[in-house]
N, C-alpha and C. Protein backbone atom coordinates (compact mmCIF):
# COMPACT_ATOMS: atom_id res chain seq x y z
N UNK A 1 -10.15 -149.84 251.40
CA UNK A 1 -10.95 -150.98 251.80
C UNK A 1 -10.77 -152.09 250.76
N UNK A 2 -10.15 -153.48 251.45
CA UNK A 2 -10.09 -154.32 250.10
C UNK A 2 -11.39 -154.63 249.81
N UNK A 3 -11.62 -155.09 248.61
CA UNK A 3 -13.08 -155.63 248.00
C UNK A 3 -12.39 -157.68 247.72
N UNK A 4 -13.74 -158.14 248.15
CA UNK A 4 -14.10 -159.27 248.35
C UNK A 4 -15.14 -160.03 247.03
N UNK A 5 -14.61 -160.66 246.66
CA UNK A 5 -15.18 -161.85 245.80
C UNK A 5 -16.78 -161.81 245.74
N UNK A 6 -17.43 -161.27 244.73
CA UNK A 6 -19.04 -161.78 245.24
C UNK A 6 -19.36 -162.93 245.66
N UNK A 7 -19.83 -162.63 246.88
CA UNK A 7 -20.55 -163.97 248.08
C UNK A 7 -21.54 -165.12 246.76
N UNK A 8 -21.25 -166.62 247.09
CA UNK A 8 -21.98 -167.11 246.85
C UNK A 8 -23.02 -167.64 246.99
N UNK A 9 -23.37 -166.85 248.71
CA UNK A 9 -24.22 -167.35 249.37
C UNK A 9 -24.64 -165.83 249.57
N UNK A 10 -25.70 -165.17 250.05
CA UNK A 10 -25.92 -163.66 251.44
C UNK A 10 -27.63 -163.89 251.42
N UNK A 11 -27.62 -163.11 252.50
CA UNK A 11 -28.75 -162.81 253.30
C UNK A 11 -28.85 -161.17 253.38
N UNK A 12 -29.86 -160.94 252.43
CA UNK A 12 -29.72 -159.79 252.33
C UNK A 12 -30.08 -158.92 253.52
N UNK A 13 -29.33 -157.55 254.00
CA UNK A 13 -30.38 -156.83 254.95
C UNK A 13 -30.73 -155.59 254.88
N UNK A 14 -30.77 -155.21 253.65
CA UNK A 14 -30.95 -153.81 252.98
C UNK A 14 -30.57 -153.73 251.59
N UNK A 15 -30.51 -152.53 250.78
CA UNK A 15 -30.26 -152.11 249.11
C UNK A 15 -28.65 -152.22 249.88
N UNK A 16 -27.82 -153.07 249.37
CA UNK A 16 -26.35 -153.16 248.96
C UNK A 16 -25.93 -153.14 250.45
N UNK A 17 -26.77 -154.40 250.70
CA UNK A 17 -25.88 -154.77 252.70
C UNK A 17 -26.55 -155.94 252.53
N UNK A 18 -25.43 -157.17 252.99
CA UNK A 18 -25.48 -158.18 253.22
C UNK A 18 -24.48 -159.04 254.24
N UNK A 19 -25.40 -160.25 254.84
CA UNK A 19 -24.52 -160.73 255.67
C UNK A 19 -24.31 -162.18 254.74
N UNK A 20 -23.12 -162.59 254.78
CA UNK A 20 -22.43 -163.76 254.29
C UNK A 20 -21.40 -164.34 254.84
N UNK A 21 -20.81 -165.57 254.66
CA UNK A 21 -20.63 -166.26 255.75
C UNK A 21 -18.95 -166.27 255.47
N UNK A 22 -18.46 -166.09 256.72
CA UNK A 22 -17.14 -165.46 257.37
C UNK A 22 -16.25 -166.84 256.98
N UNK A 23 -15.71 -167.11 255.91
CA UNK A 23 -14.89 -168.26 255.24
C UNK A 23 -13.47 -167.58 255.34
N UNK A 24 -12.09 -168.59 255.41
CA UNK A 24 -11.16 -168.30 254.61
C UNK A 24 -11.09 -167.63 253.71
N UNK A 25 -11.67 -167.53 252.47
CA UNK A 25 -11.55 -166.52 251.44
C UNK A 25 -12.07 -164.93 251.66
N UNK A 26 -12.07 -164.80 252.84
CA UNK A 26 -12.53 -163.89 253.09
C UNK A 26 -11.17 -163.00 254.23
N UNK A 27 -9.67 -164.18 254.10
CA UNK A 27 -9.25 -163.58 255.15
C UNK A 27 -8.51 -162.30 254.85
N UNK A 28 -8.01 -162.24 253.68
CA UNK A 28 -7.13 -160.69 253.43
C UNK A 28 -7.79 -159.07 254.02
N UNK A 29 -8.98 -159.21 253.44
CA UNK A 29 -9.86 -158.56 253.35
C UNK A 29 -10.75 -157.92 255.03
N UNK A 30 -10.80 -159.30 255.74
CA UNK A 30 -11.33 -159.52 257.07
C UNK A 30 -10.13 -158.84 257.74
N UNK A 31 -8.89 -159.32 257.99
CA UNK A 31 -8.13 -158.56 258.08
C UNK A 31 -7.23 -157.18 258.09
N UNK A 32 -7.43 -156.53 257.19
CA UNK A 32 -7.50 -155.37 256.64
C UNK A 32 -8.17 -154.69 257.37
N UNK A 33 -9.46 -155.11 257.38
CA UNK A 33 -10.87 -154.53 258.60
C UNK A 33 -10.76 -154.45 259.87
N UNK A 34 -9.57 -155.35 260.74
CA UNK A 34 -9.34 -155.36 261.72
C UNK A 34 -8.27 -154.55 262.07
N UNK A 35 -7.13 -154.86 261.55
CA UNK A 35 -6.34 -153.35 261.26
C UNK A 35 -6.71 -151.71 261.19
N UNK A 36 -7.83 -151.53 260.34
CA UNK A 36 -8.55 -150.60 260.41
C UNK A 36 -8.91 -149.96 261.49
N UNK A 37 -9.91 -150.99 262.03
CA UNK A 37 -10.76 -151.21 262.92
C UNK A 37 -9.48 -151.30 264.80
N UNK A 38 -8.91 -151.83 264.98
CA UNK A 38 -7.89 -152.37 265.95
C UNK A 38 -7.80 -151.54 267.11
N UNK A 39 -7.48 -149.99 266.76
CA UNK A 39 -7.44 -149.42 268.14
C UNK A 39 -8.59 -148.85 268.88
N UNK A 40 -9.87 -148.76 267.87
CA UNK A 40 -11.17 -148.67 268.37
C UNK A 40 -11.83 -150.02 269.00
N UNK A 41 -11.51 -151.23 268.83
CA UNK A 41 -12.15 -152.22 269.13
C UNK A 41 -11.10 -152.67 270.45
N UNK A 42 -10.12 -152.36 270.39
CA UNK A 42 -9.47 -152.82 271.55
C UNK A 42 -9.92 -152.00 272.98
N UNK A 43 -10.41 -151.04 272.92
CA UNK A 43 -11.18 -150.12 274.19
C UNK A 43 -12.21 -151.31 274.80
N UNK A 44 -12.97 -152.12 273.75
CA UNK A 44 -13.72 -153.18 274.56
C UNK A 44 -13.58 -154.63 274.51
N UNK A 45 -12.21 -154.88 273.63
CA UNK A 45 -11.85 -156.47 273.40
C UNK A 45 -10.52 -156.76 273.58
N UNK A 46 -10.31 -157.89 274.45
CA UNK A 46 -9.01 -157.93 275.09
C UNK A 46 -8.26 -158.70 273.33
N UNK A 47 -8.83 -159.74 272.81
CA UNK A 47 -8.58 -159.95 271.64
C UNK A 47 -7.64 -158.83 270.53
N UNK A 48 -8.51 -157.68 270.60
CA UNK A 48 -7.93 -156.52 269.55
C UNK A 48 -6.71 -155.58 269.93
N UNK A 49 -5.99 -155.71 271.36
CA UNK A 49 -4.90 -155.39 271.32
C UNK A 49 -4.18 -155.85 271.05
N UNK A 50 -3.79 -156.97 270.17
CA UNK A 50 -2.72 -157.53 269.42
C UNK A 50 -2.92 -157.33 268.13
N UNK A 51 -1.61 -156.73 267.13
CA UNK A 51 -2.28 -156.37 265.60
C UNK A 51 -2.30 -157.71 265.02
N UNK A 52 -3.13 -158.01 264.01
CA UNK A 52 -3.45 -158.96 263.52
C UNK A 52 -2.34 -159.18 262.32
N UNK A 53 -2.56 -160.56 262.36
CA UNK A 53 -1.54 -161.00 261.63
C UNK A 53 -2.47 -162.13 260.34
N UNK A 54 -2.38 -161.95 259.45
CA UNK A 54 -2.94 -162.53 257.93
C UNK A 54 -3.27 -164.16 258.58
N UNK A 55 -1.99 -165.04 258.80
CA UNK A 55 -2.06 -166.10 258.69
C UNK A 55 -2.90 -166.65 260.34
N UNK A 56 -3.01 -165.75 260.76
CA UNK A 56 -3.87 -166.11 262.74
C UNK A 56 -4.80 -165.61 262.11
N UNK A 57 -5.64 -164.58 261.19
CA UNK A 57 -7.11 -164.47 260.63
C UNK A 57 -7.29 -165.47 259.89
N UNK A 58 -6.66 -165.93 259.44
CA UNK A 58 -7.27 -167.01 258.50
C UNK A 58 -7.37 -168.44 259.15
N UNK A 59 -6.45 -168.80 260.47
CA UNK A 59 -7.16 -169.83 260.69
C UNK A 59 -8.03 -169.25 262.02
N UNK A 60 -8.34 -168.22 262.43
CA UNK A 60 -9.80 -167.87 262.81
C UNK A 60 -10.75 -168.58 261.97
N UNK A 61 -10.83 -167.72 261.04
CA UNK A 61 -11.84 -167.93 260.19
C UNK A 61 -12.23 -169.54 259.55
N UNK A 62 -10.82 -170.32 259.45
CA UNK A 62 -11.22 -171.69 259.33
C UNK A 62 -11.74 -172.38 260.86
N UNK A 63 -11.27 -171.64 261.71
CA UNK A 63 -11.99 -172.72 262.72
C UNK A 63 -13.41 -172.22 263.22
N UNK A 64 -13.95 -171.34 262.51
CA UNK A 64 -15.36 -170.83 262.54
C UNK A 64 -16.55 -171.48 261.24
N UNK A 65 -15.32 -171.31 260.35
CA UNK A 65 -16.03 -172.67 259.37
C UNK A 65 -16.29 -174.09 260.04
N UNK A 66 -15.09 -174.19 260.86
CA UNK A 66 -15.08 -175.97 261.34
C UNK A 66 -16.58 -176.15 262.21
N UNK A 67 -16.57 -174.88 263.29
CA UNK A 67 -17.74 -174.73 264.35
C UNK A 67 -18.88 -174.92 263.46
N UNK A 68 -19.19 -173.79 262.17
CA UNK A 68 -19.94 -173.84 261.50
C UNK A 68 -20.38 -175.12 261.07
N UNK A 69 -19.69 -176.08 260.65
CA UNK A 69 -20.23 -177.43 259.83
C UNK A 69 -20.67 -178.51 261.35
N UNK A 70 -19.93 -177.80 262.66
CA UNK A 70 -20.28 -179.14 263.76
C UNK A 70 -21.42 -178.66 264.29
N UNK A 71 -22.15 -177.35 264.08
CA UNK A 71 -23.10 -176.72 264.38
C UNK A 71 -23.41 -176.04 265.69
N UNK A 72 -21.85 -175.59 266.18
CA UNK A 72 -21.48 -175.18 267.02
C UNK A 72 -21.21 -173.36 267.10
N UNK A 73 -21.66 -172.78 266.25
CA UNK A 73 -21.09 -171.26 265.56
C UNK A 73 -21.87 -171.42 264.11
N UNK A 74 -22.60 -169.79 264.07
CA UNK A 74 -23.28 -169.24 263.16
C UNK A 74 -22.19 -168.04 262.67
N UNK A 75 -20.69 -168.46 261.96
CA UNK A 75 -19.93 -166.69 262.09
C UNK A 75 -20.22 -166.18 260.20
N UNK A 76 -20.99 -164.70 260.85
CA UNK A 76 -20.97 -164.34 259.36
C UNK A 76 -20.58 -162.57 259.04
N UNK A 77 -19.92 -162.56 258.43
CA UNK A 77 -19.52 -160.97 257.65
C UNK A 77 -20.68 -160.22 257.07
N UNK A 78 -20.36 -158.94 257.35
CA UNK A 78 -21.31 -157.87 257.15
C UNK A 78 -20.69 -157.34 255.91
N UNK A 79 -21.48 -157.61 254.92
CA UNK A 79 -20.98 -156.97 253.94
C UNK A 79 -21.38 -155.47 253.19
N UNK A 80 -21.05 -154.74 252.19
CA UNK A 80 -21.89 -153.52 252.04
C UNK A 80 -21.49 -153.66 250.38
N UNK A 81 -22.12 -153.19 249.54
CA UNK A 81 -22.29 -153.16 247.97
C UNK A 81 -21.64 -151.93 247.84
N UNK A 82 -20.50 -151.62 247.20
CA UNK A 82 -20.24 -149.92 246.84
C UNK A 82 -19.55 -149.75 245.59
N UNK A 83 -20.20 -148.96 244.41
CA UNK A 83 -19.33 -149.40 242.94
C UNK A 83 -19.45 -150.59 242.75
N UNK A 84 -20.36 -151.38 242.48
CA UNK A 84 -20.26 -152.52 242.13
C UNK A 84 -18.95 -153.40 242.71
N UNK A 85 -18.78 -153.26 243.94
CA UNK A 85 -17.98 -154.14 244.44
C UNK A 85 -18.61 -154.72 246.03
N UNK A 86 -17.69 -156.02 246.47
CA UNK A 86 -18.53 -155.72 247.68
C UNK A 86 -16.68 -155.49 248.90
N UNK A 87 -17.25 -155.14 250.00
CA UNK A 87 -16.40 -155.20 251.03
C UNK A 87 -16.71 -155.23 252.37
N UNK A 88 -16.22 -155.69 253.21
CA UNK A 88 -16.77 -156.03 254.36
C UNK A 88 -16.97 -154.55 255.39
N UNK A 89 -17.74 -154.79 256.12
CA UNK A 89 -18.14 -153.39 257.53
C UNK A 89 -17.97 -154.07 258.94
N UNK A 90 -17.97 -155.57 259.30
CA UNK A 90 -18.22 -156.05 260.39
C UNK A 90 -18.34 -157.29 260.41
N UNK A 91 -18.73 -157.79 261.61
CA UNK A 91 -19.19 -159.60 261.88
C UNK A 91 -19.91 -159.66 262.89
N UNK A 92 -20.56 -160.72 263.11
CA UNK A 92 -21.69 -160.94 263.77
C UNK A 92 -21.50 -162.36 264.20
N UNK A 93 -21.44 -162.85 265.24
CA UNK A 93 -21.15 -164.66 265.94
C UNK A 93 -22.44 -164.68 266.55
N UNK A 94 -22.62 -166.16 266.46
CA UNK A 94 -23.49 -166.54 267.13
C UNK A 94 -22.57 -168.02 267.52
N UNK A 95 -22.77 -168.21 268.94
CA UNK A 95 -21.87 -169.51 269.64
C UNK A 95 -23.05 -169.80 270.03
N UNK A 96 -23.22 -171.36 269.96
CA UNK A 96 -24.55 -171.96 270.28
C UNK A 96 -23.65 -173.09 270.97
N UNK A 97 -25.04 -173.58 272.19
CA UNK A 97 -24.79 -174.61 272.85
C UNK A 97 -26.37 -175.27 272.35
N UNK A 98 -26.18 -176.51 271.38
CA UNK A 98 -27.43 -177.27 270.72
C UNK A 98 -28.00 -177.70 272.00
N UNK A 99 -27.43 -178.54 273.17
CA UNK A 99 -27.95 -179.05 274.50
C UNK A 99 -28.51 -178.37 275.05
N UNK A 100 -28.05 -177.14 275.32
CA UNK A 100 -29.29 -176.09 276.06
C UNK A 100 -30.10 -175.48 275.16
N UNK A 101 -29.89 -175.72 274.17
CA UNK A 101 -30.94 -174.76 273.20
C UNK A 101 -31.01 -172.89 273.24
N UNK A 102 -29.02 -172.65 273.67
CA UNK A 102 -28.96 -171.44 273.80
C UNK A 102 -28.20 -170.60 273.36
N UNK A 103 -27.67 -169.30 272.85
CA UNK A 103 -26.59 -168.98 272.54
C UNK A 103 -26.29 -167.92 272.78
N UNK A 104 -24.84 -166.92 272.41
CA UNK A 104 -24.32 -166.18 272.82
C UNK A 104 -23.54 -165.39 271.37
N UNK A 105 -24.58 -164.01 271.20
CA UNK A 105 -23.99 -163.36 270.43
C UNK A 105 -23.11 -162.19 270.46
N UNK A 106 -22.24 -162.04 269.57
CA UNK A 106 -21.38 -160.77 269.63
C UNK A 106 -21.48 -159.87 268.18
N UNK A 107 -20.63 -159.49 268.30
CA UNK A 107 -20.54 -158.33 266.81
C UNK A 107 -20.04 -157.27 266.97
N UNK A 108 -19.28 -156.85 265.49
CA UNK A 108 -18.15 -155.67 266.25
C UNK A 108 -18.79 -154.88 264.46
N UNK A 109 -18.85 -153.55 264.22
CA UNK A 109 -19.12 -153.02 263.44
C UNK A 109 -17.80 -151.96 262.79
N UNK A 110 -17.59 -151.94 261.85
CA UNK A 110 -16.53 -150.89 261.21
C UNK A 110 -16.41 -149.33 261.55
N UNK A 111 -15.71 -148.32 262.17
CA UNK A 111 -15.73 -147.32 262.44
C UNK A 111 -16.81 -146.46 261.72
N UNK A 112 -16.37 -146.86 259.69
CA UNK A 112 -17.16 -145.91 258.98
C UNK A 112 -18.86 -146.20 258.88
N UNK A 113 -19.15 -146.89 259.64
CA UNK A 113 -20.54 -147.30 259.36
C UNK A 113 -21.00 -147.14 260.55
N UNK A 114 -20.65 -146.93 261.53
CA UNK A 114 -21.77 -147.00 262.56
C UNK A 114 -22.27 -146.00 262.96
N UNK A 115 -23.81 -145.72 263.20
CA UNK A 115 -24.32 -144.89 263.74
C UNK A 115 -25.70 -145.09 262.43
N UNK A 116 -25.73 -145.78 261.88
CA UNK A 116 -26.40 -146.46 260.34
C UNK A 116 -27.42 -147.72 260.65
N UNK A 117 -27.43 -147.88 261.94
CA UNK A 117 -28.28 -148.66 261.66
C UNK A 117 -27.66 -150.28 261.34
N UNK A 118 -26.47 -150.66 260.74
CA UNK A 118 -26.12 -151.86 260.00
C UNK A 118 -26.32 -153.07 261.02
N UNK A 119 -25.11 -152.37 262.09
CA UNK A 119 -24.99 -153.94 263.08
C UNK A 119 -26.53 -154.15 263.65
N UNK A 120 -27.34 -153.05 264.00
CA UNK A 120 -28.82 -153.69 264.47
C UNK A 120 -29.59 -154.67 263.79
N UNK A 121 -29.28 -154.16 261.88
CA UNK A 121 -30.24 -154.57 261.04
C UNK A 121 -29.33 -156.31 261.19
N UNK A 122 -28.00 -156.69 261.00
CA UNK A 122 -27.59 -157.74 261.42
C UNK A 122 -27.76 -158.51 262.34
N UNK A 123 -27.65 -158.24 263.19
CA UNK A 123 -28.07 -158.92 265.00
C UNK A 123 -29.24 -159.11 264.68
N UNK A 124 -30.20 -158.18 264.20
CA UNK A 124 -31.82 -158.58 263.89
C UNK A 124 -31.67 -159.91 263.16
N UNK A 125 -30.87 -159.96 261.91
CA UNK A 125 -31.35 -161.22 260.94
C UNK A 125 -30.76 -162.32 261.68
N UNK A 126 -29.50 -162.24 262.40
CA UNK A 126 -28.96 -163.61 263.02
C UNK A 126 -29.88 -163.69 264.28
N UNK A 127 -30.79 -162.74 264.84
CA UNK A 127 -31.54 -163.67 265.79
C UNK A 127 -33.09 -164.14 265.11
N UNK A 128 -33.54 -163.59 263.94
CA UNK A 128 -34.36 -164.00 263.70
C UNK A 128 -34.01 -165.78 262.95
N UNK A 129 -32.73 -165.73 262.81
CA UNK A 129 -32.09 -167.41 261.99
C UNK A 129 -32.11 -168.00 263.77
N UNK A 130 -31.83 -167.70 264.40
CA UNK A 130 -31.89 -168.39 265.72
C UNK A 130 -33.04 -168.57 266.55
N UNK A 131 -33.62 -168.01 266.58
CA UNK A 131 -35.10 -167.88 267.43
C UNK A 131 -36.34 -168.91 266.35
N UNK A 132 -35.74 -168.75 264.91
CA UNK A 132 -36.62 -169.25 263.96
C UNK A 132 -35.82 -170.71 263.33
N UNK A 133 -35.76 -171.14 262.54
CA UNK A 133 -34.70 -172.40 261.97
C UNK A 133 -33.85 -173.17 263.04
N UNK A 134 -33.00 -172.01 264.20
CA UNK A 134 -32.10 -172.67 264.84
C UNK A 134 -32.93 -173.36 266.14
N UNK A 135 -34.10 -172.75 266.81
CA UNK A 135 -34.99 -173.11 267.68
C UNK A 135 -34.25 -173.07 268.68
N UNK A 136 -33.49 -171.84 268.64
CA UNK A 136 -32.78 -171.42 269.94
C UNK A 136 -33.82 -170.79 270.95
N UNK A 137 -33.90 -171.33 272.51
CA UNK A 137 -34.56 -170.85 273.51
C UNK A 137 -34.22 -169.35 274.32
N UNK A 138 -33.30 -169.28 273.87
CA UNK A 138 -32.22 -167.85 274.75
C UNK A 138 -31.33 -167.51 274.15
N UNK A 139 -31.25 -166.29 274.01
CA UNK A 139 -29.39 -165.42 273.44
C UNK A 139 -29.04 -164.47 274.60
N UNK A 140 -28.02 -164.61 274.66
CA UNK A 140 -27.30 -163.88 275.88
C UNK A 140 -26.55 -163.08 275.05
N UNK A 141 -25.93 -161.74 275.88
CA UNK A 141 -25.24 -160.88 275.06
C UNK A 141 -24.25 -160.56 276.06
N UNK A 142 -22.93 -160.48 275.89
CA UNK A 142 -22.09 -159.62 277.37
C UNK A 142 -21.57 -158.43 276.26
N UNK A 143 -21.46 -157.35 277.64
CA UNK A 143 -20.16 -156.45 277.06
C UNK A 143 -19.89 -155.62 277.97
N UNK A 144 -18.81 -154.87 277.59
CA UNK A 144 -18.43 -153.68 279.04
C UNK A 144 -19.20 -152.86 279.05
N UNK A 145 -19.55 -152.35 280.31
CA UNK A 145 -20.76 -151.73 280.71
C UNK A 145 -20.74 -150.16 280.46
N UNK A 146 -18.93 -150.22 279.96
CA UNK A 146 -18.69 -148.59 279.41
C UNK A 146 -19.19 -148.19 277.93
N UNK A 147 -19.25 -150.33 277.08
CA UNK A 147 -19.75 -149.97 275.28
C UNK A 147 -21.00 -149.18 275.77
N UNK A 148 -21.50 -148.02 275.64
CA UNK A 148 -22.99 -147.49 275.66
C UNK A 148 -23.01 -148.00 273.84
N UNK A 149 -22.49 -147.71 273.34
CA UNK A 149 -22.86 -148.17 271.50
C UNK A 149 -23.68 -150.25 271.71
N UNK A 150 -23.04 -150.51 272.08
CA UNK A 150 -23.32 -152.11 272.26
C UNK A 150 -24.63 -152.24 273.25
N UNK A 151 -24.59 -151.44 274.29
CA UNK A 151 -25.95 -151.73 275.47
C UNK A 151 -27.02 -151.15 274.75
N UNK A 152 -26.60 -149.82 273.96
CA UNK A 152 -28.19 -149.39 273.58
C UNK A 152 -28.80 -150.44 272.43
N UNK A 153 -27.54 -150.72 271.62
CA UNK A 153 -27.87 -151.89 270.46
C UNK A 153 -28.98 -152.61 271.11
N UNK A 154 -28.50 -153.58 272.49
CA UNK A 154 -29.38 -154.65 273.32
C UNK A 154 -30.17 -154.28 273.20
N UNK A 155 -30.63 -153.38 274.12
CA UNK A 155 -31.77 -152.16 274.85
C UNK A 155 -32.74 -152.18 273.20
N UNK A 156 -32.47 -151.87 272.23
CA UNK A 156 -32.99 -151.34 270.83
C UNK A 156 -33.69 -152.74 270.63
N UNK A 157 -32.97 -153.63 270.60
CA UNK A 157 -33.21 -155.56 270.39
C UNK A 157 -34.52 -155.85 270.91
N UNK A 158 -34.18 -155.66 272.36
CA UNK A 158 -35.17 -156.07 273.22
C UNK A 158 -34.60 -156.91 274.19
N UNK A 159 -33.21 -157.19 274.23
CA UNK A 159 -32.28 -157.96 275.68
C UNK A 159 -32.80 -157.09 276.67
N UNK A 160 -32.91 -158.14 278.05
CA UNK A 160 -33.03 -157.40 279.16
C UNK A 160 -31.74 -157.54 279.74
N UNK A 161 -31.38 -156.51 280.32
CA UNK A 161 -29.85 -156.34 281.17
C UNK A 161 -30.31 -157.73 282.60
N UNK A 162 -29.61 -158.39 282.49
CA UNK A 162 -29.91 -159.47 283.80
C UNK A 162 -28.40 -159.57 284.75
N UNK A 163 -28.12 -158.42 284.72
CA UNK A 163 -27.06 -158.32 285.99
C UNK A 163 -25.56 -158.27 285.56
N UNK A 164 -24.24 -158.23 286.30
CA UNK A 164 -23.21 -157.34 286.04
C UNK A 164 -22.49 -158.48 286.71
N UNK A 165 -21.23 -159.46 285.97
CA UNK A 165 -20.53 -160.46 286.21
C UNK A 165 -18.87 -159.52 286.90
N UNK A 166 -19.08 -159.35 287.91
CA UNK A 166 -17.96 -158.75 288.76
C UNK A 166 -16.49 -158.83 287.72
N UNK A 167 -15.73 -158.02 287.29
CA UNK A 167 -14.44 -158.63 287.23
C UNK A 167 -14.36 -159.59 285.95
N UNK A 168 -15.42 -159.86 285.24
CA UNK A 168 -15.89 -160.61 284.02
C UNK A 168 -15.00 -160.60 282.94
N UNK A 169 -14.28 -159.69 283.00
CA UNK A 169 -13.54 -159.04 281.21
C UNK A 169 -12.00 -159.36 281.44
N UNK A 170 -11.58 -159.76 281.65
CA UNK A 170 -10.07 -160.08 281.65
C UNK A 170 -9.27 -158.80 280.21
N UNK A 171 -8.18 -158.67 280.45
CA UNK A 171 -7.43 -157.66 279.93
C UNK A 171 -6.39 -157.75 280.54
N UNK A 172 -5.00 -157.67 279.86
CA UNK A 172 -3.67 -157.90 280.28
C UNK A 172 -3.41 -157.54 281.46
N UNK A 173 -3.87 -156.00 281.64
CA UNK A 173 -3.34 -155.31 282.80
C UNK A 173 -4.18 -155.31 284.22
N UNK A 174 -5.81 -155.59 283.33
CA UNK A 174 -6.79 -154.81 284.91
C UNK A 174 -7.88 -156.37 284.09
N UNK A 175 -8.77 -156.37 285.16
CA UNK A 175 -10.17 -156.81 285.05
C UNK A 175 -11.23 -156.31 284.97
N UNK A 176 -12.27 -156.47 284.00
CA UNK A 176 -13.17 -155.30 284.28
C UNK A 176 -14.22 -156.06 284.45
N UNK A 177 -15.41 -155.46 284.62
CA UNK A 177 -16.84 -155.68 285.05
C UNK A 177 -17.40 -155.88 283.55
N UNK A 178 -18.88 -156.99 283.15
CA UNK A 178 -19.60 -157.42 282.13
C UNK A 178 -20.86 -157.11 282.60
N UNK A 179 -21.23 -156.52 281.67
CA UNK A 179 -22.80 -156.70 281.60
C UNK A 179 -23.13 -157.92 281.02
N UNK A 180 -23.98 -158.18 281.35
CA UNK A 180 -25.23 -159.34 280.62
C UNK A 180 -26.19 -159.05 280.35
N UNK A 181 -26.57 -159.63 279.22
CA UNK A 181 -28.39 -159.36 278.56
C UNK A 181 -28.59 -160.52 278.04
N UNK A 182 -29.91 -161.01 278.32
CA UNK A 182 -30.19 -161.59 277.50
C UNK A 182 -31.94 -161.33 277.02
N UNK A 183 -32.15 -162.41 275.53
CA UNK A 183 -33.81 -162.48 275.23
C UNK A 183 -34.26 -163.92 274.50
N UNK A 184 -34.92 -163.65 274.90
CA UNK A 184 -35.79 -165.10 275.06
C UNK A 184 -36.50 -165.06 273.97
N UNK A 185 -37.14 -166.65 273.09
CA UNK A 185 -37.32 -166.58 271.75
C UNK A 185 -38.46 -166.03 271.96
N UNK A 186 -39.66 -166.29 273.06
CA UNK A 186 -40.71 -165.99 272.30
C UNK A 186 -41.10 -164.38 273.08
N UNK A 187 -39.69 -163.57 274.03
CA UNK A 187 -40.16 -161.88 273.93
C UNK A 187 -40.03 -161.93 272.20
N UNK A 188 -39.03 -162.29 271.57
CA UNK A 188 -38.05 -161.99 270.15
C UNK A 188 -39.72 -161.79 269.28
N UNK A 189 -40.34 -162.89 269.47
CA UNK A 189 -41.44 -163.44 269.22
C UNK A 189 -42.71 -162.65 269.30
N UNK A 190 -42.43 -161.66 270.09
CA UNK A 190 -43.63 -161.06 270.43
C UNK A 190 -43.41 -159.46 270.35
N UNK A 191 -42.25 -158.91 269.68
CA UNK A 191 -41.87 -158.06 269.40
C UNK A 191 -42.64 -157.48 268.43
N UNK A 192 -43.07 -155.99 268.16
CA UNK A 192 -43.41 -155.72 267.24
C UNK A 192 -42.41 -155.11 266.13
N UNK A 193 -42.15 -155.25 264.78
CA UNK A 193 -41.14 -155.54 263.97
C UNK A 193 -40.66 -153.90 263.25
């Protein structure tokens, strides 16, 4: 696992887990993770069947900075503390539309970490930055209706499943079917914590 530069910025979400924000300097490393990560994430992302290549992560990652400064994208890395180093586990997007006052999150978690709790405790802090500061009205969530890891995540949140976009998922070979979820700021709001 490469190790990453201590963040100059994080949001902590536990003893030695933090989310910090998904920059260029972060691409060797981000990379690496996807590689890792690649043939497990490609079962639900048409994106991850192509192996990644250093210099296409890095201008990912700059044009998530760019979104970031037009206030168009919240993209931030999941980080974890181990030996006094840090290294990444995952990411977490938030795509906002400021006009509707709505957005659309994703997140993909590292093989060795899941089943831990991490990506929930994440998705928790980026909707509590959205529902709270961002004064987002709605988050929507899609995914294939086969992730059960991703629907129970929702389900755990508090998204309500609001119906199944026919044919939704594009993939080289076939099309598949999307779930949808979404939650509204003030269920988020009325959640007990």
């Amino acid at each position: 696992m490469t190790a990453i530069p201590p963040p100059l910025f994080s949001f902590a979400l536990g003893d030695g887990e933090a989310l910090v924000p998904r920059t260029p300097a972060l691409a060797e490393a981000y990379n690496d993770l996807l590689v890792a990560n690649r043939e497990r994430l490609a079962r639900w992302e048409a994106w991850a069947l192509t192996p990644p290549v250093l210099a296409q992560t890095r201008s990912f990652l700059e044009a998530g900075m760019r979104n970031w400064l037009a206030g168009s994208e919240l993209p931030v890395a999941i980080a974890v503390r181990t030996d006094d180093q840090w290294h990444l586990a995952g990411a977490v997007s938030l795509t906002i539309s400021g006009y509707a006052r709505s957005a659309e999150i994703g997140y993909w978690i590292d093989g060795g970490h899941e089943g831990r709790g991490l990506a929930s405790r994440a998705v928790a802090a980026v909707l509590d930055h959205a529902f709270g500061s961002l004064d987002i009205d709605r988050v929507a969530l899609h995914t294939d209706p086969a992730n059960e890891r991703s629907r129970a995540l929702a389900r755990r949140l508090g998204f309500v499943e609001e119906g199944l976009l026919r044919q939704g998922l594009a993939f080289p070979d076939e099309r598949r079917d999307e779930a949808v979820y979404g939650l509204l700021a003030s269920e988020w709001k009325q959640r007990s914590p």
